[in-house]
PDB file of N, CA and C in Angstrom:
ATOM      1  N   UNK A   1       0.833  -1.180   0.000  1.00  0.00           N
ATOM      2  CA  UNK A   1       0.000   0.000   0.000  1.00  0.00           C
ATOM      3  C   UNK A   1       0.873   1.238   0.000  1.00  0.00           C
ATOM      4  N   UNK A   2       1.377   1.940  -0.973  1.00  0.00           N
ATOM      5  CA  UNK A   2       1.946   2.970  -0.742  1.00  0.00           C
ATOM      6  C   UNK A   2       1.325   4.149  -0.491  1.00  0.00           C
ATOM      7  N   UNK A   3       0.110   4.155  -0.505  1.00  0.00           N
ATOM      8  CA  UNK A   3      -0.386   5.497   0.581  1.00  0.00           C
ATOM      9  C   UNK A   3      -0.073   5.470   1.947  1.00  0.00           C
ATOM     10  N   UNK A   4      -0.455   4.221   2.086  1.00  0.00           N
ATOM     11  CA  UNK A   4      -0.121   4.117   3.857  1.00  0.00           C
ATOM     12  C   UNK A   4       1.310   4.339   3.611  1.00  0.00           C
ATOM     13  N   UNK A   5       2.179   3.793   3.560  1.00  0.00           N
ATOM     14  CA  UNK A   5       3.589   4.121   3.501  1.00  0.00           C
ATOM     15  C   UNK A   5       3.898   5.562   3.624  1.00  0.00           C
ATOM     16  N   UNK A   6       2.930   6.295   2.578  1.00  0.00           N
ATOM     17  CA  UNK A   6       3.622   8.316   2.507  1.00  0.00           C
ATOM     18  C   UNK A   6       2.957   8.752   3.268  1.00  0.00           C
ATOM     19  N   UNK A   7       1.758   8.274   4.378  1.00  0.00           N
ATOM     20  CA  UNK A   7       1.579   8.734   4.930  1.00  0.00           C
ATOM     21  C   UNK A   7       2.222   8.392   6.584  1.00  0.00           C
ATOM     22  N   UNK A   8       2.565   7.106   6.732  1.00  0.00           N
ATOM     23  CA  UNK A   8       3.716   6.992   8.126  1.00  0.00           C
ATOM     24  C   UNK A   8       5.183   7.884   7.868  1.00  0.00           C
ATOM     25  N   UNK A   9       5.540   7.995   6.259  1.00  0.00           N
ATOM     26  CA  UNK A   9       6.624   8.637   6.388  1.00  0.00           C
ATOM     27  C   UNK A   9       6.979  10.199   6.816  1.00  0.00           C
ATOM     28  N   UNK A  10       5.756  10.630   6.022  1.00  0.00           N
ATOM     29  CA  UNK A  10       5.141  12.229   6.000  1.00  0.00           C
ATOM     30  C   UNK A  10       4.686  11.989   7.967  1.00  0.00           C
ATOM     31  N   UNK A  11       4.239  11.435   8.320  1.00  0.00           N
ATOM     32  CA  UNK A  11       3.708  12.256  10.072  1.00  0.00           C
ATOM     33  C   UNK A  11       5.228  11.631  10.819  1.00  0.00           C
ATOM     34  N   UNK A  12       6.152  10.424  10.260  1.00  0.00           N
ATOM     35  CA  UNK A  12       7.025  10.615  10.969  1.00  0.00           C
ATOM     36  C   UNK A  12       8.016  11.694  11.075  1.00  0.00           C
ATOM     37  N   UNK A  13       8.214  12.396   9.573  1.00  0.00           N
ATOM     38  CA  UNK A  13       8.956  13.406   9.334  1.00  0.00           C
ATOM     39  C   UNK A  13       8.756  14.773   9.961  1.00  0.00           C
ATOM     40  N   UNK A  14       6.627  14.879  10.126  1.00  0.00           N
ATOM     41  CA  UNK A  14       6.245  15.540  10.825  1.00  0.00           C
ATOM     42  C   UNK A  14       6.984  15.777  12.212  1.00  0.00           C
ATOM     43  N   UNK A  15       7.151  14.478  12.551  1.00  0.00           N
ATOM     44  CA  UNK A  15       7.400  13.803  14.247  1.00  0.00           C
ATOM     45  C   UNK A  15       8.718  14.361  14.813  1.00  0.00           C
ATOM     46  N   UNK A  16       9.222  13.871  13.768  1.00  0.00           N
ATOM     47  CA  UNK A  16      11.159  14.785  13.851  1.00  0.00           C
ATOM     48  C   UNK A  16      11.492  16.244  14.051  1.00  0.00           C
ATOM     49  N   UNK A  17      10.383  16.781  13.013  1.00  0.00           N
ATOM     50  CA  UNK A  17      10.616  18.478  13.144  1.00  0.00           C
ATOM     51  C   UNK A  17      10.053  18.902  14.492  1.00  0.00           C
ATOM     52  N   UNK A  18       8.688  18.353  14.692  1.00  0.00           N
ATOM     53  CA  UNK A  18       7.953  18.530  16.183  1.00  0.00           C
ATOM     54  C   UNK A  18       9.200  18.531  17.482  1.00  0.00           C
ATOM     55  N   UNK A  19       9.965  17.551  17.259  1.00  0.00           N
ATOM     56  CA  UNK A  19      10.852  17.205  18.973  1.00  0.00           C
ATOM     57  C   UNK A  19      11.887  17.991  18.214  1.00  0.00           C
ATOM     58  N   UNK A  20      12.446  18.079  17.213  1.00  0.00           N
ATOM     59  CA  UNK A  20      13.323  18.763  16.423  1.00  0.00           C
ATOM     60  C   UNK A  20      13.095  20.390  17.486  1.00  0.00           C
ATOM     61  N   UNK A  21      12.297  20.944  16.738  1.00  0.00           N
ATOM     62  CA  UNK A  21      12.042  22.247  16.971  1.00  0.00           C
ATOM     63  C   UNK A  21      11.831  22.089  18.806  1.00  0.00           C
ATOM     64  N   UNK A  22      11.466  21.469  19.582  1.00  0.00           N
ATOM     65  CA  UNK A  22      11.359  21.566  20.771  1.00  0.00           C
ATOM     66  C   UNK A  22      12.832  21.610  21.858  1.00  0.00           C
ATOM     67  N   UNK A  23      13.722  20.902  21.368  1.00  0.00           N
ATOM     68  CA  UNK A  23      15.030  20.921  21.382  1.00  0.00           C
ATOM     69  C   UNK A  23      15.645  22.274  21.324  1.00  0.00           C
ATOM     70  N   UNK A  24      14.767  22.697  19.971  1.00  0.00           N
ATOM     71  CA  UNK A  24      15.893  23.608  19.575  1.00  0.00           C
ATOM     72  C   UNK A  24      15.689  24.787  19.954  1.00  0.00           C
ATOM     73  N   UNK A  25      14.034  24.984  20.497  1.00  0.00           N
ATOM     74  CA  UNK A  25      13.975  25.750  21.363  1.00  0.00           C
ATOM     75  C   UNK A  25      13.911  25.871  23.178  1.00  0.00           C
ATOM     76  N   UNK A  26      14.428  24.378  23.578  1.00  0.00           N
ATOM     77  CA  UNK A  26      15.135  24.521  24.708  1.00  0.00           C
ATOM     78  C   UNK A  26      16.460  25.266  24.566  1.00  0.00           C
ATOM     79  N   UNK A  27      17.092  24.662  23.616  1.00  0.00           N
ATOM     80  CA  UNK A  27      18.848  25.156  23.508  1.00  0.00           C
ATOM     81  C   UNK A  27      18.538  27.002  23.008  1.00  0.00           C
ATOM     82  N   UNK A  28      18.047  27.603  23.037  1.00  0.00           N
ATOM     83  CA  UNK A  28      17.889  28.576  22.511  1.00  0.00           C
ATOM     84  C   UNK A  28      17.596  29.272  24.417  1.00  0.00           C
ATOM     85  N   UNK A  29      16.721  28.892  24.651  1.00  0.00           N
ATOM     86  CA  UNK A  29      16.417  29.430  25.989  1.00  0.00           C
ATOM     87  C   UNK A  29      17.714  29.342  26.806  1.00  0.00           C
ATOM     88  N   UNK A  30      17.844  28.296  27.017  1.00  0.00           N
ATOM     89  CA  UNK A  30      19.744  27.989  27.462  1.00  0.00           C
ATOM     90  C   UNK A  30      20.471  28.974  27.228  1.00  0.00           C
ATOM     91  N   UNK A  31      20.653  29.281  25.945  1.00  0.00           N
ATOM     92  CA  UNK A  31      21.567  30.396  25.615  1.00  0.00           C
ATOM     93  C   UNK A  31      20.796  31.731  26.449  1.00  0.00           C
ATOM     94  N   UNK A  32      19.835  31.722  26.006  1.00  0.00           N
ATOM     95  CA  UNK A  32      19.183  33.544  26.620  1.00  0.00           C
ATOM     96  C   UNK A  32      19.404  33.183  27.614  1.00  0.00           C
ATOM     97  N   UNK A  33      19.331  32.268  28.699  1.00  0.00           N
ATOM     98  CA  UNK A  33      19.952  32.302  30.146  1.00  0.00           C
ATOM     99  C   UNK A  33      21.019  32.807  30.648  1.00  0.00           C
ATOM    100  N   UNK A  34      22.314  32.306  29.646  1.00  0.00           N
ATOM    101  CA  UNK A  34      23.658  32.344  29.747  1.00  0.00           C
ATOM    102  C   UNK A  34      23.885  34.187  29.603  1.00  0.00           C
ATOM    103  N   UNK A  35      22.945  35.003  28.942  1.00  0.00           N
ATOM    104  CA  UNK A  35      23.026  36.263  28.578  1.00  0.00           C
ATOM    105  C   UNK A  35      24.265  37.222  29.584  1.00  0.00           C
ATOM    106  N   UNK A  36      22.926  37.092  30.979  1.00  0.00           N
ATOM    107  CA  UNK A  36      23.364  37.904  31.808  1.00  0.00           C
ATOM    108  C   UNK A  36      25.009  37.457  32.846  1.00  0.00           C
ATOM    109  N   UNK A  37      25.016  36.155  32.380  1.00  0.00           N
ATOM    110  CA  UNK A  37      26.987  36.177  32.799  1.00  0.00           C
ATOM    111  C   UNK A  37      27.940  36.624  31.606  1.00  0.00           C
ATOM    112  N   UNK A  38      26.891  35.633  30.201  1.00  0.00           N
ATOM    113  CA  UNK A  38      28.440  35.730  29.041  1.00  0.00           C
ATOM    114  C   UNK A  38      28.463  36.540  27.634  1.00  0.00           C
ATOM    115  N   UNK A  39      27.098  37.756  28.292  1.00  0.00           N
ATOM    116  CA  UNK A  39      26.967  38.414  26.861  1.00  0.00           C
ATOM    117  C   UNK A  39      25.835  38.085  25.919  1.00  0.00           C
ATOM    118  N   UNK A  40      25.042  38.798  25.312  1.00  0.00           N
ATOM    119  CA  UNK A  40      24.342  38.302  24.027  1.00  0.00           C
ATOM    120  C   UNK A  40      25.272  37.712  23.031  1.00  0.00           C
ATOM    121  N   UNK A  41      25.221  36.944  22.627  1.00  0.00           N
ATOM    122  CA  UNK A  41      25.907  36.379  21.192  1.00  0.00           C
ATOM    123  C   UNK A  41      24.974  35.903  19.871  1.00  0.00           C
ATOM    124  N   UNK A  42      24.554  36.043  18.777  1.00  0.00           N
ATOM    125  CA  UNK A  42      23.578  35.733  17.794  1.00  0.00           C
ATOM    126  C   UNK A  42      24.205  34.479  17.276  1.00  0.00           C
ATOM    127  N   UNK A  43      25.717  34.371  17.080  1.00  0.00           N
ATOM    128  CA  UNK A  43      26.255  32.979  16.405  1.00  0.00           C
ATOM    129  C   UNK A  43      26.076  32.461  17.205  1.00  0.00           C
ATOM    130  N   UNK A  44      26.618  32.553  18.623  1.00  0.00           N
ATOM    131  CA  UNK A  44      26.407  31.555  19.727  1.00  0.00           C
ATOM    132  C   UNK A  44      25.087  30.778  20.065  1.00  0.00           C
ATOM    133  N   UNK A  45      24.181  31.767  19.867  1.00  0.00           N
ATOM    134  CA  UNK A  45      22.671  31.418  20.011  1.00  0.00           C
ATOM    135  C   UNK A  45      22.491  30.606  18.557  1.00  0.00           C
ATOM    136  N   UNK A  46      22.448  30.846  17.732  1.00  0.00           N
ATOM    137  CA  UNK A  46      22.084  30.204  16.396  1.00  0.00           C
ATOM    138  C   UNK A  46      22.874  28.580  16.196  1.00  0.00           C
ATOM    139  N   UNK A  47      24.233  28.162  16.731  1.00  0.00           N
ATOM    140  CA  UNK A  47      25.040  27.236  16.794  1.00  0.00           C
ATOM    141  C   UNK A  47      24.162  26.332  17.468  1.00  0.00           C
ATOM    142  N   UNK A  48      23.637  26.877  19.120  1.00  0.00           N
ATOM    143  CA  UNK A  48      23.627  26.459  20.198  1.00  0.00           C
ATOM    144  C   UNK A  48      22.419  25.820  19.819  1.00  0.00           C
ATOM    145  N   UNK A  49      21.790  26.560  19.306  1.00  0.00           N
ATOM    146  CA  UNK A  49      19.980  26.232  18.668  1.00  0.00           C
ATOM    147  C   UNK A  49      19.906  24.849  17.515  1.00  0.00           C
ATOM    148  N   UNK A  50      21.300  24.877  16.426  1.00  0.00           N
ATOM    149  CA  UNK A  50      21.532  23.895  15.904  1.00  0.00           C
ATOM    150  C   UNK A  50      21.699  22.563  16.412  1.00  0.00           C
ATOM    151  N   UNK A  51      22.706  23.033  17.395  1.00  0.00           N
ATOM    152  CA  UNK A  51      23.363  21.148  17.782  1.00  0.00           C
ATOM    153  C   UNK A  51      22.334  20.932  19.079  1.00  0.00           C
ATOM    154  N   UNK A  52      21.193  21.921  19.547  1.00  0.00           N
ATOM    155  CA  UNK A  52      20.106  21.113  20.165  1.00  0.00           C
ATOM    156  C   UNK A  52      19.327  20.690  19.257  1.00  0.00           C
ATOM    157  N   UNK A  53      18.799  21.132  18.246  1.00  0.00           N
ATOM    158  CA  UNK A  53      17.890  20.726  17.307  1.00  0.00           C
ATOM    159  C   UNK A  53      18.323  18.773  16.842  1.00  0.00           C
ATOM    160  N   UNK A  54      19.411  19.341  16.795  1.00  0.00           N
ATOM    161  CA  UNK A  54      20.019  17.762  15.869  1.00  0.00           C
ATOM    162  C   UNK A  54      20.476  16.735  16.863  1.00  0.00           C
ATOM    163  N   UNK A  55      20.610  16.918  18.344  1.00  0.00           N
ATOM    164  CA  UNK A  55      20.323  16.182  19.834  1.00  0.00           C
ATOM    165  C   UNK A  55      18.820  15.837  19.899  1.00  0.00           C
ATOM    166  N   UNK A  56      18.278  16.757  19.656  1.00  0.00           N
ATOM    167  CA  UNK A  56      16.761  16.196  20.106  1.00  0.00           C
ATOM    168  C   UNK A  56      16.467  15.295  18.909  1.00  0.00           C
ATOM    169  N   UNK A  57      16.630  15.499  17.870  1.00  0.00           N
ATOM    170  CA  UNK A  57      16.324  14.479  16.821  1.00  0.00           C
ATOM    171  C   UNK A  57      16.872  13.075  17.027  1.00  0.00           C
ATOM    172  N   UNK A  58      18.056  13.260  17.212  1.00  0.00           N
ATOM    173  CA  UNK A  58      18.899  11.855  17.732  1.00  0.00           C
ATOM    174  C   UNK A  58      18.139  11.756  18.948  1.00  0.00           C
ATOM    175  N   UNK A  59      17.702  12.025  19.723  1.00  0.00           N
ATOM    176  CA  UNK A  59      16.718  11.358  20.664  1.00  0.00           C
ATOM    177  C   UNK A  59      15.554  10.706  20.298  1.00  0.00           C
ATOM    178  N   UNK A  60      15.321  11.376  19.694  1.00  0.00           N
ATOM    179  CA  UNK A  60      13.466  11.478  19.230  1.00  0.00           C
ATOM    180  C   UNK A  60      13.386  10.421  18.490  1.00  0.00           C
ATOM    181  N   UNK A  61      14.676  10.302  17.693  1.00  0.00           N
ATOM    182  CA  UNK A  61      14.598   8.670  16.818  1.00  0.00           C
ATOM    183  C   UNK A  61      15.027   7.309  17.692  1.00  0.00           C
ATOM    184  N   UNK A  62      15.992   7.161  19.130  1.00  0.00           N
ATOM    185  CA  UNK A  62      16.342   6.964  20.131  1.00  0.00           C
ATOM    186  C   UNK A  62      14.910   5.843  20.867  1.00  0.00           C
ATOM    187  N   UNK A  63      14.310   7.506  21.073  1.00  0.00           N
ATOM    188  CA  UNK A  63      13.176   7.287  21.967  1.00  0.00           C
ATOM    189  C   UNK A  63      12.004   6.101  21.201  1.00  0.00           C
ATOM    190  N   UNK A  64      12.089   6.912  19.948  1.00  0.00           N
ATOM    191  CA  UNK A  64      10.594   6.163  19.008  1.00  0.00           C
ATOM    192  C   UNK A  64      11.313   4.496  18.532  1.00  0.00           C
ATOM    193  N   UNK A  65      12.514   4.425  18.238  1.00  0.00           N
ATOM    194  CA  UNK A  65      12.850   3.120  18.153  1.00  0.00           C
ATOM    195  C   UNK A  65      12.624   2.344  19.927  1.00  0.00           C
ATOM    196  N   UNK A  66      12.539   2.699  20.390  1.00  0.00           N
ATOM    197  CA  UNK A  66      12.111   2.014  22.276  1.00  0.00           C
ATOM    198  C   UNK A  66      10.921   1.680  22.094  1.00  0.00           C
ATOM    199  N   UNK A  67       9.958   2.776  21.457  1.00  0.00           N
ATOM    200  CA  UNK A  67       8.428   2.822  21.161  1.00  0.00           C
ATOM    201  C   UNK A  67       7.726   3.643  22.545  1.00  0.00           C
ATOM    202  N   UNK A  68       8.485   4.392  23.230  1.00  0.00           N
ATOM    203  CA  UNK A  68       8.078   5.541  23.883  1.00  0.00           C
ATOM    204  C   UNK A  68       6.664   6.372  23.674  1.00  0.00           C
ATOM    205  N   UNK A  69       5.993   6.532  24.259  1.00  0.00           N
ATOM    206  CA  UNK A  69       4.770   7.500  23.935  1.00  0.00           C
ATOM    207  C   UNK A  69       5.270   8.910  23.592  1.00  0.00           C
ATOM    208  N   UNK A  70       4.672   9.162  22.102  1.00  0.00           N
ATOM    209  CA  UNK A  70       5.141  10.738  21.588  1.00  0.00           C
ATOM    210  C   UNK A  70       5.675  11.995  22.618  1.00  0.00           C
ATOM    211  N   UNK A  71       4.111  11.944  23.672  1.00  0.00           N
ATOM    212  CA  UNK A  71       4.316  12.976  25.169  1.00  0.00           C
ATOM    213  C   UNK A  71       5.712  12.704  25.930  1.00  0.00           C
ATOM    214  N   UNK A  72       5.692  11.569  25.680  1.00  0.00           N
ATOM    215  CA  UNK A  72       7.585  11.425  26.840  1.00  0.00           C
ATOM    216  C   UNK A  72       8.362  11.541  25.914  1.00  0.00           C
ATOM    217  N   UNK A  73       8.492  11.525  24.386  1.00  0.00           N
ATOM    218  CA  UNK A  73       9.568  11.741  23.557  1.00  0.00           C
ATOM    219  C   UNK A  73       9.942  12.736  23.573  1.00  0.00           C
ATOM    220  N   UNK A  74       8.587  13.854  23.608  1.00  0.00           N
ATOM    221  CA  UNK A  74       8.923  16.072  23.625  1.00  0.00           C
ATOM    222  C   UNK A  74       9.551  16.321  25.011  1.00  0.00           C
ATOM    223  N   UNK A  75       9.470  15.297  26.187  1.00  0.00           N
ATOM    224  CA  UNK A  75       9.651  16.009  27.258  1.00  0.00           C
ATOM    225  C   UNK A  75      11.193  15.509  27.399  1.00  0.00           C
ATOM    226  N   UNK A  76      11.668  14.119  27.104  1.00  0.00           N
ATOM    227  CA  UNK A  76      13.391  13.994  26.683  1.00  0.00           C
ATOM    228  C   UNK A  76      13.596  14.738  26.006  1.00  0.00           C
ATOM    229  N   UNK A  77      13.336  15.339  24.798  1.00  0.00           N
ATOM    230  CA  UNK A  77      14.090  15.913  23.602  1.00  0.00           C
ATOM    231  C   UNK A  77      14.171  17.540  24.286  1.00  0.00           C
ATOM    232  N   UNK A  78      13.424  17.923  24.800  1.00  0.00           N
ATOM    233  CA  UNK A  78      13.364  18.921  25.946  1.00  0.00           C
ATOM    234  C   UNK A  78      14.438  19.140  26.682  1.00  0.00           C
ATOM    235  N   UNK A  79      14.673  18.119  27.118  1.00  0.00           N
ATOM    236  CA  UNK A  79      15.357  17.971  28.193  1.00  0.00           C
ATOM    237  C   UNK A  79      17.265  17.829  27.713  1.00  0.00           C
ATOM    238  N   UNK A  80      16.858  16.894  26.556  1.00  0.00           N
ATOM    239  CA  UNK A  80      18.150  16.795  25.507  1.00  0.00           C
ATOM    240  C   UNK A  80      18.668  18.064  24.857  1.00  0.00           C
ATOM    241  N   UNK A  81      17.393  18.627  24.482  1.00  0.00           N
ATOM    242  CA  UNK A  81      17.461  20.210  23.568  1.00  0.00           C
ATOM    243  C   UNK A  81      18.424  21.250  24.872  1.00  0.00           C
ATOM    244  N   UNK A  82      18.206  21.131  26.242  1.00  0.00           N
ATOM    245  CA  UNK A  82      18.338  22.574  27.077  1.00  0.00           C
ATOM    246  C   UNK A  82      20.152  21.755  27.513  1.00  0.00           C
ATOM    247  N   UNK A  83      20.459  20.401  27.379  1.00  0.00           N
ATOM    248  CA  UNK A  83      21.813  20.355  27.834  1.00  0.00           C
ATOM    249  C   UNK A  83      22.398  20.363  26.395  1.00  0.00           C
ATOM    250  N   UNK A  84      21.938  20.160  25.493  1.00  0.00           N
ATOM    251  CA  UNK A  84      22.493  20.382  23.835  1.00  0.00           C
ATOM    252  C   UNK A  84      23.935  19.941  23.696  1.00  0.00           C
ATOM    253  N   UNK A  85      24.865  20.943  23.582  1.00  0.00           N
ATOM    254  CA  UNK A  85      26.632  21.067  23.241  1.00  0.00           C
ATOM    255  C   UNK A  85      26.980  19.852  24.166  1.00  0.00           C
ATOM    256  N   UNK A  86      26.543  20.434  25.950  1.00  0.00           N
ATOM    257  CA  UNK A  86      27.151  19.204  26.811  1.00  0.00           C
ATOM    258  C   UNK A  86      27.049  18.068  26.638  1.00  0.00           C
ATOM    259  N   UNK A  87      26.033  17.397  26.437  1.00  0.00           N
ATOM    260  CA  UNK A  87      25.158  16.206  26.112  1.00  0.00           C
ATOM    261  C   UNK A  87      26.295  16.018  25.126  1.00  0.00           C
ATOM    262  N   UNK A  88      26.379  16.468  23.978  1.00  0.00           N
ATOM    263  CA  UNK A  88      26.991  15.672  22.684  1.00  0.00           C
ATOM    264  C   UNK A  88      28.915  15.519  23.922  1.00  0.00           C
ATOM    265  N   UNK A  89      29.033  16.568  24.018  1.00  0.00           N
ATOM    266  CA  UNK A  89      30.246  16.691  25.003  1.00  0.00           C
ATOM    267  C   UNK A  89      30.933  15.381  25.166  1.00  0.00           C
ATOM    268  N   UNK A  90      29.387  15.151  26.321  1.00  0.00           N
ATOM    269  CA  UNK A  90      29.632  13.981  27.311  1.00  0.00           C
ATOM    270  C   UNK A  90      29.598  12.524  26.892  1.00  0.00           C
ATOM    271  N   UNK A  91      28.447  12.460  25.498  1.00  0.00           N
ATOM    272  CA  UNK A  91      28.266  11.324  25.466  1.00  0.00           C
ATOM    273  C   UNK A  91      30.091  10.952  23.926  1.00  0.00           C
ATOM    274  N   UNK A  92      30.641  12.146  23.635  1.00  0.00           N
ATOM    275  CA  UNK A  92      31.594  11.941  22.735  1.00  0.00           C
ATOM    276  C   UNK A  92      32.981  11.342  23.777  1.00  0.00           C
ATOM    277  N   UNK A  93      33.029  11.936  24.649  1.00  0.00           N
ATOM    278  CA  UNK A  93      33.954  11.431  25.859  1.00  0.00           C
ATOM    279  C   UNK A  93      34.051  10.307  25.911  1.00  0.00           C
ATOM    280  N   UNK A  94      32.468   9.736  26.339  1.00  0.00           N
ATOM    281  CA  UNK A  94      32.415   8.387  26.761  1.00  0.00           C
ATOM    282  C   UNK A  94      32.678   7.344  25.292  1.00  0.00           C
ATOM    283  N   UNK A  95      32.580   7.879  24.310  1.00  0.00           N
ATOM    284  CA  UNK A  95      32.730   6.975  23.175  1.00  0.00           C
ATOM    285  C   UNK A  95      33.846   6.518  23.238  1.00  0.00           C
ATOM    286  N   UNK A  96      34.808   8.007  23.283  1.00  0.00           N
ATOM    287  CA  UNK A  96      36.637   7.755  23.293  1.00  0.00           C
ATOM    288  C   UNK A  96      36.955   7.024  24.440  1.00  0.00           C
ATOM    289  N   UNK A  97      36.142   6.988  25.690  1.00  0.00           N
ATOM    290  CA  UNK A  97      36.764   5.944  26.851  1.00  0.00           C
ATOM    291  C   UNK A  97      36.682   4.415  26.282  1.00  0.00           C
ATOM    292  N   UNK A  98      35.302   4.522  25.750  1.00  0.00           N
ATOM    293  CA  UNK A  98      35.222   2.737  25.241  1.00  0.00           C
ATOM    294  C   UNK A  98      35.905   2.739  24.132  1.00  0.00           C
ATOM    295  N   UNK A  99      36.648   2.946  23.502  1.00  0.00           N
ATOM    296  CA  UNK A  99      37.101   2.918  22.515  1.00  0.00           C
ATOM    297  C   UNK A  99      38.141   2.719  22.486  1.00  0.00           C
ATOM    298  N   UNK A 100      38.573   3.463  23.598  1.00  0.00           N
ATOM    299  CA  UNK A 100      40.426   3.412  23.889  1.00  0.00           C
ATOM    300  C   UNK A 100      40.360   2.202  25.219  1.00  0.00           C
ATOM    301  N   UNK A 101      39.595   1.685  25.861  1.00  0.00           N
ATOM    302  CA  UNK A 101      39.423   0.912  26.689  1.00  0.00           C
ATOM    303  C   UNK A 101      39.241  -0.509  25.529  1.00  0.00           C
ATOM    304  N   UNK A 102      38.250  -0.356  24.831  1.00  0.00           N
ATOM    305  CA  UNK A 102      38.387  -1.655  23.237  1.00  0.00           C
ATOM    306  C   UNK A 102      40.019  -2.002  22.752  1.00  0.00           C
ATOM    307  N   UNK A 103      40.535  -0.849  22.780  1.00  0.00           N
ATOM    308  CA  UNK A 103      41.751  -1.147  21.600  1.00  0.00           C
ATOM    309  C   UNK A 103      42.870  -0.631  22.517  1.00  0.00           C
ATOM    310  N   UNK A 104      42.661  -0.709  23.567  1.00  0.00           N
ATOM    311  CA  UNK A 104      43.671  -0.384  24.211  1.00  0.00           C
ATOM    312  C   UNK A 104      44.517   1.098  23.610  1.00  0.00           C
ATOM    313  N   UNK A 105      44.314   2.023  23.851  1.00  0.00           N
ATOM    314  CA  UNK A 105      44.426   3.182  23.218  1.00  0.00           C
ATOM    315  C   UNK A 105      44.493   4.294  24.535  1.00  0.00           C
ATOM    316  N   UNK A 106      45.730   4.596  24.730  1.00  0.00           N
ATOM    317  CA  UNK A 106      45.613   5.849  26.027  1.00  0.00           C
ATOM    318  C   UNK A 106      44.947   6.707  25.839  1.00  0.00           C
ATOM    319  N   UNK A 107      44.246   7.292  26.656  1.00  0.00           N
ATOM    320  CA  UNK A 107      43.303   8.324  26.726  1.00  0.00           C
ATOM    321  C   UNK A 107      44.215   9.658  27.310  1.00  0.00           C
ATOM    322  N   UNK A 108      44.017  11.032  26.486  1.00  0.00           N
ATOM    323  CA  UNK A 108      45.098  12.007  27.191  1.00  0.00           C
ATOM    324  C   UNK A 108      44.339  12.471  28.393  1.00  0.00           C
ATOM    325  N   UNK A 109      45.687  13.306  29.335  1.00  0.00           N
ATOM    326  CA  UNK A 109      45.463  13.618  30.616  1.00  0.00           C
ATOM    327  C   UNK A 109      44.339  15.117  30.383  1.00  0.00           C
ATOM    328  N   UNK A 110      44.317  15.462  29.370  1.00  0.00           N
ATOM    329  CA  UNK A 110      43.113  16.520  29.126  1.00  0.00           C
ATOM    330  C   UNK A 110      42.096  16.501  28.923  1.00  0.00           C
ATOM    331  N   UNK A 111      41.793  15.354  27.525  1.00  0.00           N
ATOM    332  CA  UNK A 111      40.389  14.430  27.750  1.00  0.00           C
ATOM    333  C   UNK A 111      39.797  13.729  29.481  1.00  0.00           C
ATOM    334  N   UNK A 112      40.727  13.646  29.983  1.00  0.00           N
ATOM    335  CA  UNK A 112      40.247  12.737  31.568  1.00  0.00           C
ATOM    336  C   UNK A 112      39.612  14.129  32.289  1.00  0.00           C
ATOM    337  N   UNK A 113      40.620  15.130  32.463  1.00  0.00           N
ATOM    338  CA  UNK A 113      40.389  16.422  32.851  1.00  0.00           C
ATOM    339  C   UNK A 113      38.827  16.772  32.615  1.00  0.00           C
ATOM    340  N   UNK A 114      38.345  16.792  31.316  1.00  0.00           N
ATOM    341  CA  UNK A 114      37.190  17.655  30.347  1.00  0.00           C
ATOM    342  C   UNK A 114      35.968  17.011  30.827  1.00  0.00           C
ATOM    343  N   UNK A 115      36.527  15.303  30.817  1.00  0.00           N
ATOM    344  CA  UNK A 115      35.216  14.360  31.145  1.00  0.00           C
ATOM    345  C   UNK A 115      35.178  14.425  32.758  1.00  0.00           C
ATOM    346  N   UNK A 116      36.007  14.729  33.617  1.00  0.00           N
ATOM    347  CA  UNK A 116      35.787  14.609  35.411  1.00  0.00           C
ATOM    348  C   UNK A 116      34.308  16.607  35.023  1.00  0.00           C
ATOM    349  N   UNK A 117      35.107  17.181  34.476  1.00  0.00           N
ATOM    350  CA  UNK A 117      34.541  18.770  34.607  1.00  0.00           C
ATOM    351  C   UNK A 117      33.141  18.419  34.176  1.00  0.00           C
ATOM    352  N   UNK A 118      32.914  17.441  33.283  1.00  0.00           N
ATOM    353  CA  UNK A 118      31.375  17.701  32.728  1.00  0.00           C
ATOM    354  C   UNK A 118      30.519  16.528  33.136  1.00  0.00           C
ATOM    355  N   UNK A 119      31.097  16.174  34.138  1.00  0.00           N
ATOM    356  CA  UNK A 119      30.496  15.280  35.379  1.00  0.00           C
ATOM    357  C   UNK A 119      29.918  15.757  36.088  1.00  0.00           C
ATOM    358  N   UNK A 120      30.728  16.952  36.810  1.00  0.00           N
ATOM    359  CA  UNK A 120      30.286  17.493  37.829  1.00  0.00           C
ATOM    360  C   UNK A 120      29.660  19.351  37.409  1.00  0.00           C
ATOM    361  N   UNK A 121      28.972  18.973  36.258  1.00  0.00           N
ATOM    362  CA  UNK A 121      28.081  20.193  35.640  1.00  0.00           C
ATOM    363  C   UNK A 121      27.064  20.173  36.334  1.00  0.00           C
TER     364      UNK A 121
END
């Protein structure tokens, strides 16, 4: 049946932009938070708004492959969207620990440093 087909593809695509955009306007609020210590910034805000947008999506597809109810997917991707940069941060850290822990691969004393700091965020 390829109607049914364009139409699961079309409301999933729907589905993406929905937690998409919810993300991306957590990470956006994030930034207007940060204002009053580190300045207005428009790139900063516009970056910050990106790599939540594209966190919450990687959730949102995350979540819906689990089979999560839509309502708890917006409120992770939410939640994914407002830690944004860190989130990717933290979970890139942990890749390089298993990775260098797989292949036996030293991990530098600055990477150990970066990942203890965004522990204790």
């Amino acid at each position: 049946m390829k109607g049914a087909d364009e139409f699961n593809n079309s409301y999933h695509l729907f589905e993406m932009l929905y937690h998409s955009g919810i993300a991306l306007i957590a990470g956006i609020m994030k930034d207007l938070n940060k204002v009053s210590t580190q300045g207005f910034s428009f790139s900063r805000m516009v970056i910050n708004g990106a790599v939540s947008g594209f966190v919450g999506v990687i959730t949102f597809l995350f979540l819906d492959w689990l089979g999560l109810d839509s309502r708890l997917c917006a409120a992770f991707t939410g939640i994914a969207g407002w830690l944004g940069v860190n989130l990717m941060d933290f979970f890139g850290l942990l890749f390089k620990k298993f990775i260098a822990k797989k292949f036996e691969v030293p991990v530098t004393v600055d990477e150990e440093a970066k990942h203890s700091e965004l522990l204790n965020k």
